[in-house]
PDB file of N, CA and C in Angstrom:
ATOM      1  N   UNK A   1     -13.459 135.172 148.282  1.00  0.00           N
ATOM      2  CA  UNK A   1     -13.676 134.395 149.469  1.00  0.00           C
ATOM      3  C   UNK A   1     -15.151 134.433 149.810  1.00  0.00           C
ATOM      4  N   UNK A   2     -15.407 133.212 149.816  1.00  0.00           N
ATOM      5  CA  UNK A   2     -17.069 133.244 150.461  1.00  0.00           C
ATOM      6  C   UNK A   2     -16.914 132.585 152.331  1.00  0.00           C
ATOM      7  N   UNK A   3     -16.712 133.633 153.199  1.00  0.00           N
ATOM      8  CA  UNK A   3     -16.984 132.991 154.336  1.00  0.00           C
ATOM      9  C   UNK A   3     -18.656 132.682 154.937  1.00  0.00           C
ATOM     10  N   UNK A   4     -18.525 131.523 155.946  1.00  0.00           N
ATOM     11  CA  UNK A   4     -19.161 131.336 156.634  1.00  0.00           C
ATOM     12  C   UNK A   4     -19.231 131.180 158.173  1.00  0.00           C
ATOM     13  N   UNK A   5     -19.498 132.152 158.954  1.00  0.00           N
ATOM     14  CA  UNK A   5     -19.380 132.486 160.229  1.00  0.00           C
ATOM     15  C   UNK A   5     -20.372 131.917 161.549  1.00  0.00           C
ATOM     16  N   UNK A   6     -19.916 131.675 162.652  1.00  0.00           N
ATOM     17  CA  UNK A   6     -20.858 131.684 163.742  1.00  0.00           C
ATOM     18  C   UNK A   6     -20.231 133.309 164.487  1.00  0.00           C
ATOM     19  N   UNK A   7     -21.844 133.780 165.321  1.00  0.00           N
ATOM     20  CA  UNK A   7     -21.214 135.104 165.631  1.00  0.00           C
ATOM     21  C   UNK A   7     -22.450 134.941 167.114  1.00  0.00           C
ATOM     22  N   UNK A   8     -22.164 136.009 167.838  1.00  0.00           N
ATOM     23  CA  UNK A   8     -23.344 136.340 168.618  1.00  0.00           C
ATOM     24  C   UNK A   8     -24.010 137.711 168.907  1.00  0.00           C
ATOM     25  N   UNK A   9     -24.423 138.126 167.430  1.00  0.00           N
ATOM     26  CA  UNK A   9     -25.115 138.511 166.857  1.00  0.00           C
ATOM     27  C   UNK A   9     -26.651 138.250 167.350  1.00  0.00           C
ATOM     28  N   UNK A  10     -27.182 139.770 167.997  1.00  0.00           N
ATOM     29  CA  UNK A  10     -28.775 138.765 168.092  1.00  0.00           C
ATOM     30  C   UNK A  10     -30.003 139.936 168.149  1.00  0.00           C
ATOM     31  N   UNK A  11     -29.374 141.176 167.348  1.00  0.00           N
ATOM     32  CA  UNK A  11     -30.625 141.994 166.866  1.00  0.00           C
ATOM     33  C   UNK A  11     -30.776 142.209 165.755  1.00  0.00           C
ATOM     34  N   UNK A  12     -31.657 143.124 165.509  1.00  0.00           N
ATOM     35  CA  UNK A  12     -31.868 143.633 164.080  1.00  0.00           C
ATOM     36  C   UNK A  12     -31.024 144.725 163.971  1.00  0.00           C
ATOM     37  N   UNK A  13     -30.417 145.508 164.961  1.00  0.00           N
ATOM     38  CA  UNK A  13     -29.635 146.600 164.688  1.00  0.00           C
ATOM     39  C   UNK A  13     -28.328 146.537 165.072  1.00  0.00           C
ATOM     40  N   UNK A  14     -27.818 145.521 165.868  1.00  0.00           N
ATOM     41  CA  UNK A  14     -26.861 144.890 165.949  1.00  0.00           C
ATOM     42  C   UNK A  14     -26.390 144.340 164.126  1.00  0.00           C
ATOM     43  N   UNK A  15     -27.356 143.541 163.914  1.00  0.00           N
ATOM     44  CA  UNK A  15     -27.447 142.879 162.228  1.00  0.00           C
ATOM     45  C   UNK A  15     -26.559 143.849 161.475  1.00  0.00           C
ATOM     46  N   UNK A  16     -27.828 145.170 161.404  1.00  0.00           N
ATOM     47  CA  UNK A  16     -27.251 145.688 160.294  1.00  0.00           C
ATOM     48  C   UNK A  16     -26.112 146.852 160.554  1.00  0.00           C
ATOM     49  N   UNK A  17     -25.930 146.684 161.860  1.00  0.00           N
ATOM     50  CA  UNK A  17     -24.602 147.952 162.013  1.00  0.00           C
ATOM     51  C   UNK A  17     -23.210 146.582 161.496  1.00  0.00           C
ATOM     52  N   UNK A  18     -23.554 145.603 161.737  1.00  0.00           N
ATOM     53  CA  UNK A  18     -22.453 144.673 161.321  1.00  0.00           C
ATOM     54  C   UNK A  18     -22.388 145.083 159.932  1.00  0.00           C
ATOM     55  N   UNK A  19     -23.659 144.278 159.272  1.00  0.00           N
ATOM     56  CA  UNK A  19     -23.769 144.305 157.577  1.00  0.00           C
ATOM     57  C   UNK A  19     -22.953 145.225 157.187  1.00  0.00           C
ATOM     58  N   UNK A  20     -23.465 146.777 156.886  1.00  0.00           N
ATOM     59  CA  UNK A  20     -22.655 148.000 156.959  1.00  0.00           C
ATOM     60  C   UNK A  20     -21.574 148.157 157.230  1.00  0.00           C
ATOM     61  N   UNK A  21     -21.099 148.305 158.311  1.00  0.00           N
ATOM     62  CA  UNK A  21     -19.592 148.259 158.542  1.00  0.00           C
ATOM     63  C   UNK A  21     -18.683 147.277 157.403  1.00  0.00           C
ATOM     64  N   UNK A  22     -19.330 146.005 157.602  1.00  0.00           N
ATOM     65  CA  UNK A  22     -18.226 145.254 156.535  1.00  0.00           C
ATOM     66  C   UNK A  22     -18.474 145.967 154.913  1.00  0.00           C
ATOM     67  N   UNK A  23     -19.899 145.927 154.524  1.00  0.00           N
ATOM     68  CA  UNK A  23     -19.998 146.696 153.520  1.00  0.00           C
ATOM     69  C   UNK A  23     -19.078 147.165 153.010  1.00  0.00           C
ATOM     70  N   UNK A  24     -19.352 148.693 154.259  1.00  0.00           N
ATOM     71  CA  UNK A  24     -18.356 149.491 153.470  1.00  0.00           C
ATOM     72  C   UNK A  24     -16.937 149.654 153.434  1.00  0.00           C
ATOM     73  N   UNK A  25     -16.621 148.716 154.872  1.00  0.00           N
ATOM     74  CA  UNK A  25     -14.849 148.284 154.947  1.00  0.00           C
ATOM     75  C   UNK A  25     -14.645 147.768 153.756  1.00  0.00           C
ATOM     76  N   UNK A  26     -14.848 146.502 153.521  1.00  0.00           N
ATOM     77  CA  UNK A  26     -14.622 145.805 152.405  1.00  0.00           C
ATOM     78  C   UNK A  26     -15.291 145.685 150.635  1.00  0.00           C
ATOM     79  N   UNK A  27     -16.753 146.458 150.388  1.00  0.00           N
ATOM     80  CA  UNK A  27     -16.475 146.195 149.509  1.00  0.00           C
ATOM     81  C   UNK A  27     -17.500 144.915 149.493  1.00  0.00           C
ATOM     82  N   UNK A  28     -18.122 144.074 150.386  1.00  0.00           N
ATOM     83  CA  UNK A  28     -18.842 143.079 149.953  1.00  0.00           C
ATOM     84  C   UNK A  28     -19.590 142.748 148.990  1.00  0.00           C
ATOM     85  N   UNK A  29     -19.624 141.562 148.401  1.00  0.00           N
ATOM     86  CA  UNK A  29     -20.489 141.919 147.210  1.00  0.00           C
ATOM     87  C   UNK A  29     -22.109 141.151 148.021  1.00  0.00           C
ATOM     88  N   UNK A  30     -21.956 140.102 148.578  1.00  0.00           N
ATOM     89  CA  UNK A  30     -22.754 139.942 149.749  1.00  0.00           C
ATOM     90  C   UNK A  30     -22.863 139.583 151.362  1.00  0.00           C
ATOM     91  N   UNK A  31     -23.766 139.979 151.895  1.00  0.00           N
ATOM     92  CA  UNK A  31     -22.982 139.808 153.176  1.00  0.00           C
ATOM     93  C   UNK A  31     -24.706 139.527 154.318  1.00  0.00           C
ATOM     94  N   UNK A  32     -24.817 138.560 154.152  1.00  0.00           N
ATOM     95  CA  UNK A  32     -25.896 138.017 155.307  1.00  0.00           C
ATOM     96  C   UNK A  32     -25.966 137.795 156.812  1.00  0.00           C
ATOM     97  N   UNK A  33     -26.471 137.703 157.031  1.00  0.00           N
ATOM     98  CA  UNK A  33     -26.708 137.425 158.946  1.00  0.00           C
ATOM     99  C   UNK A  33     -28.224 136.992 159.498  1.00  0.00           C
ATOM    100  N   UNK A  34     -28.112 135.556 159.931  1.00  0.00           N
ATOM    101  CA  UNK A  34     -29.229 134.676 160.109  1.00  0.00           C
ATOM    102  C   UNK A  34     -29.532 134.792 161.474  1.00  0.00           C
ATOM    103  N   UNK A  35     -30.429 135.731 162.260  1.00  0.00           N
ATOM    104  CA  UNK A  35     -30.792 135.602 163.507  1.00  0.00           C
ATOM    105  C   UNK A  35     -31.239 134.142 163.816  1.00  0.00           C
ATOM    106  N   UNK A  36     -32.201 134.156 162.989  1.00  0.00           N
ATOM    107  CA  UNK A  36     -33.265 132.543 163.535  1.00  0.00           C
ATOM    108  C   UNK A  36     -32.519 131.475 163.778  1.00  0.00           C
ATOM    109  N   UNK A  37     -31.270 131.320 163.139  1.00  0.00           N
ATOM    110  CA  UNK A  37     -30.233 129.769 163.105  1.00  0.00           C
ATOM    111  C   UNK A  37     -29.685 130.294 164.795  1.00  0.00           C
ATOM    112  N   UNK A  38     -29.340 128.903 165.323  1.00  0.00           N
ATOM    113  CA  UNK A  38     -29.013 128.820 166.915  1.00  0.00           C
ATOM    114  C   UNK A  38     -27.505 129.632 166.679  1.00  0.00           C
ATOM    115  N   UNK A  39     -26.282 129.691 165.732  1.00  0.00           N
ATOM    116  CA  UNK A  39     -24.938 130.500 165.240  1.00  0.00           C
ATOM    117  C   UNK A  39     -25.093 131.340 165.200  1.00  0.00           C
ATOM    118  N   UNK A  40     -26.223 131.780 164.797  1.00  0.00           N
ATOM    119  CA  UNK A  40     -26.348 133.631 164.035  1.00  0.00           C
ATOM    120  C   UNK A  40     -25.448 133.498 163.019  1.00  0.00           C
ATOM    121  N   UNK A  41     -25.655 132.784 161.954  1.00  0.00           N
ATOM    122  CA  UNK A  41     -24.826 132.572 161.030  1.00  0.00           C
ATOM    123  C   UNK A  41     -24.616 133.939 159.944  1.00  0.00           C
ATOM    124  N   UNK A  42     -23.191 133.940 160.002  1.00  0.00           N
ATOM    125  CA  UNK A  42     -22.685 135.489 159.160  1.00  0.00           C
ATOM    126  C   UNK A  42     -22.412 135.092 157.798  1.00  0.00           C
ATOM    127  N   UNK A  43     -22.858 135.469 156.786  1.00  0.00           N
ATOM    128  CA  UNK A  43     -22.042 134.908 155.326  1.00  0.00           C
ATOM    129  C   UNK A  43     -21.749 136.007 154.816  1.00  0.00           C
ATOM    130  N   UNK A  44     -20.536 135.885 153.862  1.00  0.00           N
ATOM    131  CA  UNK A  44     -19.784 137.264 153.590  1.00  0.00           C
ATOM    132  C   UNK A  44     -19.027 136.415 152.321  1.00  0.00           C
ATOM    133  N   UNK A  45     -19.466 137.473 150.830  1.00  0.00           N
ATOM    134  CA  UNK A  45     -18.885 137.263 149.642  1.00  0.00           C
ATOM    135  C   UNK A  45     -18.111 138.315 149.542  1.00  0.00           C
ATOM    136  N   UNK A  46     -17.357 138.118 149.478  1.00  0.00           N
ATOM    137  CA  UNK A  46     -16.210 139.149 149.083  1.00  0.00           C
ATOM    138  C   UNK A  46     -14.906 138.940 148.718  1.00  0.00           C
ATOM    139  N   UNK A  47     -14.503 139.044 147.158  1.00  0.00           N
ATOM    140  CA  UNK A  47     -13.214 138.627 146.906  1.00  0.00           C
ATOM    141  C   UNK A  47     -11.787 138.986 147.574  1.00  0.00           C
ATOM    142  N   UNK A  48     -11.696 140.126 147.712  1.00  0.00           N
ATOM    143  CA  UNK A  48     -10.629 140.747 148.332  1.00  0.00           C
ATOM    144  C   UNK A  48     -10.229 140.917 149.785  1.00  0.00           C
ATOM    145  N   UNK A  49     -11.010 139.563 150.608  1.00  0.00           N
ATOM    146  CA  UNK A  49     -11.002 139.760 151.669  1.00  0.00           C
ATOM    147  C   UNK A  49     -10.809 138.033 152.274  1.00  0.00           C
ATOM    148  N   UNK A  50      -9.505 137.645 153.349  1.00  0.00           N
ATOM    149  CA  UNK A  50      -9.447 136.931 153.672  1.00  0.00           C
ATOM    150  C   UNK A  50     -10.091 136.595 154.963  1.00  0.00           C
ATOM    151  N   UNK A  51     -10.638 135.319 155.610  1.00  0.00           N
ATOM    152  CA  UNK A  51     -11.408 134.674 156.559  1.00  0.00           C
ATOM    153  C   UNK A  51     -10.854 135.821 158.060  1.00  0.00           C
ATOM    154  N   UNK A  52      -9.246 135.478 157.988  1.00  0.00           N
ATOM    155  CA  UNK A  52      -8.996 136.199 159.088  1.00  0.00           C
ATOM    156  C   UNK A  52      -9.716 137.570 159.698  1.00  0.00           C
ATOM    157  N   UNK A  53      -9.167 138.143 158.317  1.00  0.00           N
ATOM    158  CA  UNK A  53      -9.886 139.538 158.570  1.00  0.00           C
ATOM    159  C   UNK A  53     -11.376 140.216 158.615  1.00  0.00           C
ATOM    160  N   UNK A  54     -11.838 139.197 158.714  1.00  0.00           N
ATOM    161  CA  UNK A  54     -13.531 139.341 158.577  1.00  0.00           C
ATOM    162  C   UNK A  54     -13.955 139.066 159.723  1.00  0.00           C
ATOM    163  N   UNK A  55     -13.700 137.812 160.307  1.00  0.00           N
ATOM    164  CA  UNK A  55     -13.076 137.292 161.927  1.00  0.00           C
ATOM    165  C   UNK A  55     -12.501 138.627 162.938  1.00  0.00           C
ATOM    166  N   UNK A  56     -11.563 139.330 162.665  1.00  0.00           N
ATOM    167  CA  UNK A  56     -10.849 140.270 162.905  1.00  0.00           C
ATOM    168  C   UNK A  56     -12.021 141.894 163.258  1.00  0.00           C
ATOM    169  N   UNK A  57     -12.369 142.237 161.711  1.00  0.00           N
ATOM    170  CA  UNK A  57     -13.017 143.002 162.054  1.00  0.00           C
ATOM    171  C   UNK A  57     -14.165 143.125 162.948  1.00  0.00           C
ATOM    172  N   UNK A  58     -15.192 142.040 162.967  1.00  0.00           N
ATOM    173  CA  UNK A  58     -16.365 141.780 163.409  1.00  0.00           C
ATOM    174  C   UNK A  58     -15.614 141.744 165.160  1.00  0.00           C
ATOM    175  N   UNK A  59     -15.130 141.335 165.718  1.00  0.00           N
ATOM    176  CA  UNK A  59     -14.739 140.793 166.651  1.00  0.00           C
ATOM    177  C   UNK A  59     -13.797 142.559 167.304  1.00  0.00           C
ATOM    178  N   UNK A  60     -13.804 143.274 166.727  1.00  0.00           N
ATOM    179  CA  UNK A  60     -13.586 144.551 166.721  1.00  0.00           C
ATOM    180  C   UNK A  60     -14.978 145.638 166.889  1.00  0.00           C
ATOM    181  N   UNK A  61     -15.676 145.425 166.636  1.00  0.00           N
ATOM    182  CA  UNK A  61     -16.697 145.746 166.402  1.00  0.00           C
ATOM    183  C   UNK A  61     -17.367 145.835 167.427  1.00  0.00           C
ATOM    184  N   UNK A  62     -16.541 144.134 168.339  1.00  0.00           N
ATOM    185  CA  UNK A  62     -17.236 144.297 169.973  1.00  0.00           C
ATOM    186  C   UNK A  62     -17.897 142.697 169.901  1.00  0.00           C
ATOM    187  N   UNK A  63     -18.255 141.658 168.639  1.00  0.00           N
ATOM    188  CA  UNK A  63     -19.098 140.663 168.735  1.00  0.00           C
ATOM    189  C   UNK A  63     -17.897 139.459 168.992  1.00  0.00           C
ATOM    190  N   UNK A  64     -18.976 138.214 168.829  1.00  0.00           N
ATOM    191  CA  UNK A  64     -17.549 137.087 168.865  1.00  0.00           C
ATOM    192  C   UNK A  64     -17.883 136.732 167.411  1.00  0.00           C
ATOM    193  N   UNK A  65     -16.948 136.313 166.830  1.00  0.00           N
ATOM    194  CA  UNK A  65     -16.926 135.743 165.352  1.00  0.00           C
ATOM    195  C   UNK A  65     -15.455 134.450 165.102  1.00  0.00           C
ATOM    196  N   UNK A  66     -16.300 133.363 165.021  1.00  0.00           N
ATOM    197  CA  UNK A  66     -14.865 132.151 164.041  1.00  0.00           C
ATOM    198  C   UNK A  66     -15.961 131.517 162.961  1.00  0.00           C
ATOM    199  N   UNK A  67     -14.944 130.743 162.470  1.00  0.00           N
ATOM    200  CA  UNK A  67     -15.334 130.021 161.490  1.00  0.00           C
ATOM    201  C   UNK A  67     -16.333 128.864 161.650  1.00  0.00           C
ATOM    202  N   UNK A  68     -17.430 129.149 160.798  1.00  0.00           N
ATOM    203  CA  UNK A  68     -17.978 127.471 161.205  1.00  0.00           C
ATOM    204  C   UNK A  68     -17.898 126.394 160.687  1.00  0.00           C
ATOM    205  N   UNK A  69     -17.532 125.440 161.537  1.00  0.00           N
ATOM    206  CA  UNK A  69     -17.181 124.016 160.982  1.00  0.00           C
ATOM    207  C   UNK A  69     -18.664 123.316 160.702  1.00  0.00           C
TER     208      UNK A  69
END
């Protein structure tokens, strides 16, 4: 699954406590986060992991996270 996320996401340490966490939950093989875009756009490669649960976790975490159209 390659998702693509809007989140509100809006530090650098916010960023990478996300990055990390999914990391190491899942296993990512990549996993980005675009402050500068107006979304804070999240991208997340990871085979073994469906949209929901990426949505799910992040949004656990404490942020907002859906899908972007």
């Amino acid at each position: 699954m390659i998702g693509i996320f809007k989140t509100n996401i809006n530090t650098q340490k916010e960023k990478k406590r996300v990055i990390r966490a999914l990391s190491g939950e899942f296993s990512a093989t990549m996993c980005t986060l675009d402050l500068e875009d107006c979304d804070k756009v999240l991208r997340v490669d990871c085979p073994q992991m469906q949209e929901h649960q990426v949505i799910s976790f992040v949004r656990d975490l404490g942020y907002q996270c859906a899908v972007l159209e």
